[in-house]
Protein backbone atom coordinates (compact mmCIF):
# COMPACT_ATOMS: atom_id res chain seq x y z
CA UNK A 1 0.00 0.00 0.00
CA UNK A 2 0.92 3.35 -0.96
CA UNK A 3 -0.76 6.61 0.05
CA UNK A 4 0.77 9.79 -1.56
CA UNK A 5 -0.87 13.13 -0.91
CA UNK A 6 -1.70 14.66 -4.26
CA UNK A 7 -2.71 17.97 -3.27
CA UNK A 8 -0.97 19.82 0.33
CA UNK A 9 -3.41 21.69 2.54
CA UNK A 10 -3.92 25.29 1.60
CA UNK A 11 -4.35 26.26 5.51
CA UNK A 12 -3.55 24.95 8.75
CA UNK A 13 -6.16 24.05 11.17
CA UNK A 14 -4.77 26.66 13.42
CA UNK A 15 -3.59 30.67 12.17
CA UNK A 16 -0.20 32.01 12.92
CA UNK A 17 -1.70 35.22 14.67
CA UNK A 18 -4.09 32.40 16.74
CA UNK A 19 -0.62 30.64 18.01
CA UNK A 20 0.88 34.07 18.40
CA UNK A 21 -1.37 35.24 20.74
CA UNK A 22 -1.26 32.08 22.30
CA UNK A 23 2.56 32.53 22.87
CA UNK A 24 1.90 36.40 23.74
CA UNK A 25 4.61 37.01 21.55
CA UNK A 26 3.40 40.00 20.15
CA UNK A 27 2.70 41.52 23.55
CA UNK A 28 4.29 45.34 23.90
CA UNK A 29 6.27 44.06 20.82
CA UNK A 30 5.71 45.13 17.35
CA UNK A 31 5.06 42.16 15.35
CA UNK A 32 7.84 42.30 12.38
CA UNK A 33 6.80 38.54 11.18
CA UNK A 34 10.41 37.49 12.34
CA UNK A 35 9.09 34.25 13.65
CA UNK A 36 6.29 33.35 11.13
CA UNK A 37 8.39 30.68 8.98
CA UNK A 38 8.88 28.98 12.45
CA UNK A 39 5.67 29.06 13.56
CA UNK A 40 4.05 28.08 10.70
CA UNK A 41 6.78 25.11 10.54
CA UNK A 42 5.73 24.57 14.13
CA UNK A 43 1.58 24.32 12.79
CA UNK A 44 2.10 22.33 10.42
CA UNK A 45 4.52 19.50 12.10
CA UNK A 46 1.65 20.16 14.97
CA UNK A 47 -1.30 19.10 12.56
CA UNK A 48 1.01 15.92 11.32
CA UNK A 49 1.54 14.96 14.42
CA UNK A 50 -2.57 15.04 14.98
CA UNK A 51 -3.16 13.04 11.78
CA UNK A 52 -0.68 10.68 12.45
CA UNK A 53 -2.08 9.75 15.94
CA UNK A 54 -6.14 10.18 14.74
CA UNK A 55 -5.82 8.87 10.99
CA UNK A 56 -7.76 11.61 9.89
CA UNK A 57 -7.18 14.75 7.92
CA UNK A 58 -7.65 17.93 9.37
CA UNK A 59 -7.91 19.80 6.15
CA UNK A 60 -9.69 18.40 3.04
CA UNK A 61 -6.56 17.67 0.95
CA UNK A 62 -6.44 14.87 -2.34
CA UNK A 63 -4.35 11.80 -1.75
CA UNK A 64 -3.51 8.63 -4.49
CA UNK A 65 -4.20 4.93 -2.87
CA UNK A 66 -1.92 2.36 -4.74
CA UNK A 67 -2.75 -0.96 -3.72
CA UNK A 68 -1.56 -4.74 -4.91
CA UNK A 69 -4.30 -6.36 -3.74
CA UNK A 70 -7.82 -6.14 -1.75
CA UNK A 71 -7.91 -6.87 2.30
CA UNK A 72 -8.86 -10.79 2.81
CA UNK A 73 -12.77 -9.40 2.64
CA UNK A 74 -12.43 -8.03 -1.08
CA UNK A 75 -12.37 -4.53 0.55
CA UNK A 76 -9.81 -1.80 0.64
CA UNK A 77 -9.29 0.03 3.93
CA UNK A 78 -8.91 3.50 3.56
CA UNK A 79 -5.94 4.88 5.60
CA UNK A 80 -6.88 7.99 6.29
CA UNK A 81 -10.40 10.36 6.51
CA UNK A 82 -12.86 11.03 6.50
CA UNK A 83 -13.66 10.41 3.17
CA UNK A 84 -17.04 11.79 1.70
CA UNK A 85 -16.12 10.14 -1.90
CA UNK A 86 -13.78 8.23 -4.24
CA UNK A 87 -13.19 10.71 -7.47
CA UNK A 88 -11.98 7.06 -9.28
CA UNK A 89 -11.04 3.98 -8.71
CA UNK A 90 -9.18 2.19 -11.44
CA UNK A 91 -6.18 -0.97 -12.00
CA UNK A 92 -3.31 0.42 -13.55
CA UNK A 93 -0.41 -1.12 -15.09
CA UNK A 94 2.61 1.13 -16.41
CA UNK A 95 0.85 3.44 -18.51
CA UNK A 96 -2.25 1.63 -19.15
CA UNK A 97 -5.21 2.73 -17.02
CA UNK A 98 -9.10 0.32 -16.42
CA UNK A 99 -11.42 2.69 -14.70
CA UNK A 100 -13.81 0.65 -12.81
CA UNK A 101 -17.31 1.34 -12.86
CA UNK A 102 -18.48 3.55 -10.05
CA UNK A 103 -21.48 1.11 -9.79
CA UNK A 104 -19.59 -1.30 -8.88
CA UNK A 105 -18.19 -0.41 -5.70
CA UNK A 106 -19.51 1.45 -2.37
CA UNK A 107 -17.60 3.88 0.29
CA UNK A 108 -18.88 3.06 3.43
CA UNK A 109 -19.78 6.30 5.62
CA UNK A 110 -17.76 7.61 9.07
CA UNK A 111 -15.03 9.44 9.44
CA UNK A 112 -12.67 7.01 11.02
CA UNK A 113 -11.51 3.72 9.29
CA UNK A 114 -13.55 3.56 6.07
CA UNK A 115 -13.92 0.86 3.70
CA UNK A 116 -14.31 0.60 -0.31
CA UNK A 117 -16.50 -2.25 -0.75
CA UNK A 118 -18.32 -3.90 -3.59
CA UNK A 119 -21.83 -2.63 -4.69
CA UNK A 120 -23.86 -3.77 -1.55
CA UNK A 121 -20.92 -4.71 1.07
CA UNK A 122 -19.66 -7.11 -0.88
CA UNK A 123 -16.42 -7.68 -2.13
CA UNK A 124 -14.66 -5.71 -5.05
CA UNK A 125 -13.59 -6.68 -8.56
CA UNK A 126 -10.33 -8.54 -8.17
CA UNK A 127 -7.30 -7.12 -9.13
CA UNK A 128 -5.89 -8.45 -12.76
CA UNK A 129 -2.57 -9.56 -12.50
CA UNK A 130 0.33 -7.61 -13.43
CA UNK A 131 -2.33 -4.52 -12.40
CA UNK A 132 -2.48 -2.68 -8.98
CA UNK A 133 -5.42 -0.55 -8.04
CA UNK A 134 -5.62 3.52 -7.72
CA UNK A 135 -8.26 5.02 -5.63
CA UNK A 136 -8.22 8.67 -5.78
CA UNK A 137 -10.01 10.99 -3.12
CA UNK A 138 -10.02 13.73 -0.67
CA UNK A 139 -10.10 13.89 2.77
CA UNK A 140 -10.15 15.82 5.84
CA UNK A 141 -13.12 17.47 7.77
CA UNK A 142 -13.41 20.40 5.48
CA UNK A 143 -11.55 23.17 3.57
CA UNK A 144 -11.61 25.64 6.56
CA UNK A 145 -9.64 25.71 10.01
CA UNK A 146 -13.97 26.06 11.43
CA UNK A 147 -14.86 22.39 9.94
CA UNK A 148 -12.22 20.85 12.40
CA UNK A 149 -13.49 19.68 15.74
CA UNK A 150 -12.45 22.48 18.31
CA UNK A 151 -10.58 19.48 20.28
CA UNK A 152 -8.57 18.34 17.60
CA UNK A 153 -7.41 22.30 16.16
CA UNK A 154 -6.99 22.80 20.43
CA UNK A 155 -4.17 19.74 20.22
CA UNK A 156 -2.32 21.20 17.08
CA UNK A 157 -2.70 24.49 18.88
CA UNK A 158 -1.10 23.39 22.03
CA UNK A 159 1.74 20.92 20.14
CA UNK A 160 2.63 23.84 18.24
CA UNK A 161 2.97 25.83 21.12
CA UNK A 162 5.13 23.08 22.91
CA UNK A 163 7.27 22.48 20.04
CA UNK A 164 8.27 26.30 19.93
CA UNK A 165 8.53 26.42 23.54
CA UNK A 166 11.11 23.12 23.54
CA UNK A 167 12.88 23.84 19.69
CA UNK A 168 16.33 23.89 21.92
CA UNK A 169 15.93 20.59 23.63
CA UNK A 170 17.83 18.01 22.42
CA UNK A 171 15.85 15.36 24.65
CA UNK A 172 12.33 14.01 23.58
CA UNK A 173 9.51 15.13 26.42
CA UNK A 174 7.14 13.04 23.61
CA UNK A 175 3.91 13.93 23.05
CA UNK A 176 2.18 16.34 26.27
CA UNK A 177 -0.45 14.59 28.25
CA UNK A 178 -3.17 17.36 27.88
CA UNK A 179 -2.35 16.83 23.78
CA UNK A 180 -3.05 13.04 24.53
CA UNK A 181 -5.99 13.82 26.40
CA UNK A 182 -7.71 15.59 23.30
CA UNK A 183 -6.80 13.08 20.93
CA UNK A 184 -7.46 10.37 23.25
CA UNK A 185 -10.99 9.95 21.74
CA UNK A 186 -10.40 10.66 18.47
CA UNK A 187 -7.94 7.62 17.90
CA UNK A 188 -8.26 4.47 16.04
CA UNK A 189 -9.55 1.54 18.10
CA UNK A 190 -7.85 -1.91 17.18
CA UNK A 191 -9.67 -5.02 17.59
């Protein structure tokens, strides 16, 4: 399986001037920007860190699904979401391309772990040989820092914040327990 993000986030799920004030950096200060390429360095590692932990997007973003062959159901598990559609689903080998008929195949709804299936939950069209499969599709909560759940942009928020606050530490404090307490919900349960 290969996931490769097609299209980067436009935004983070948290604004510079929102971690700014939360750093009171700009306080009796002017604010020449000096620190913006950090901070936003900062925001962005912060919300990687968040999807990495959640398996969710914050912000709707495109990604490319390669995959050799279908779970032991028929099904392809989707990585990352939530996922509201798949733009195509096709088998590709070297240049040649099969689009598969959207018909023929379901998304199952949620925002966590979600599943292409066959039409009606069952399994999909096997994979020729020599041919791997390409699902293409966007995910994340929305295109604006307001569609992400206030916990999750509050844990990039306050990773951001501890990432500037520790960026001379050589040691690894890990991940802060009121950041694990946010995401603590929103993770993946394995069964």
């Amino acid at each position: 399986m290969i996931l490769t993000e097609t299209a980067p986030a436009a935004v983070t799920p948290v604004s510079l001037s929102e971690l700014s004030a939360h750093l009171r950096l700009a306080h009796g200060f002017p604010d020449d920007g000096a620190e913006d390429a950090l901070l936003e360095l900062y925001l962005r590692n912060g919300a990687a860190a968040v999807e990495a932990r959640t398996g969710r997007a914050l912000i709707r973003r495109g990604f490319l699904l390669r995959l050799a062959a279908w779970d032991r159901h028929g099904h392809a598990a989707l990585p990352v979401g939530p996922v509201e559609a798949i733009a195509t689903l096709r088998f590709v080998r070297g240049t040649e391309a099969v689009d598969v008929a959207a018909g023929s195949w379901a998304l199952e709804p949620g925002t966590g772990r979600q599943r292409v299936t066959g039409a009606q939950g069952g399994a999909l069209s096997p994979i020729p040989e020599g041919y791997v499969a390409e699902l293409a599709f966007d995910a994340g909560f929305g295109a604006d820092p307001a569609d992400v759940p206030g916990e999750l942009r509050q844990a990039v928020l306050l990773l951001a914040a501890d990432f500037y606050e520790r960026r001379h530490d050589d040691g690894g404090a890990g991940i802060p327990m009121t950041v694990r307490a946010l995401l603590e919900p929103w993770q993946p349960v394995r069964i």
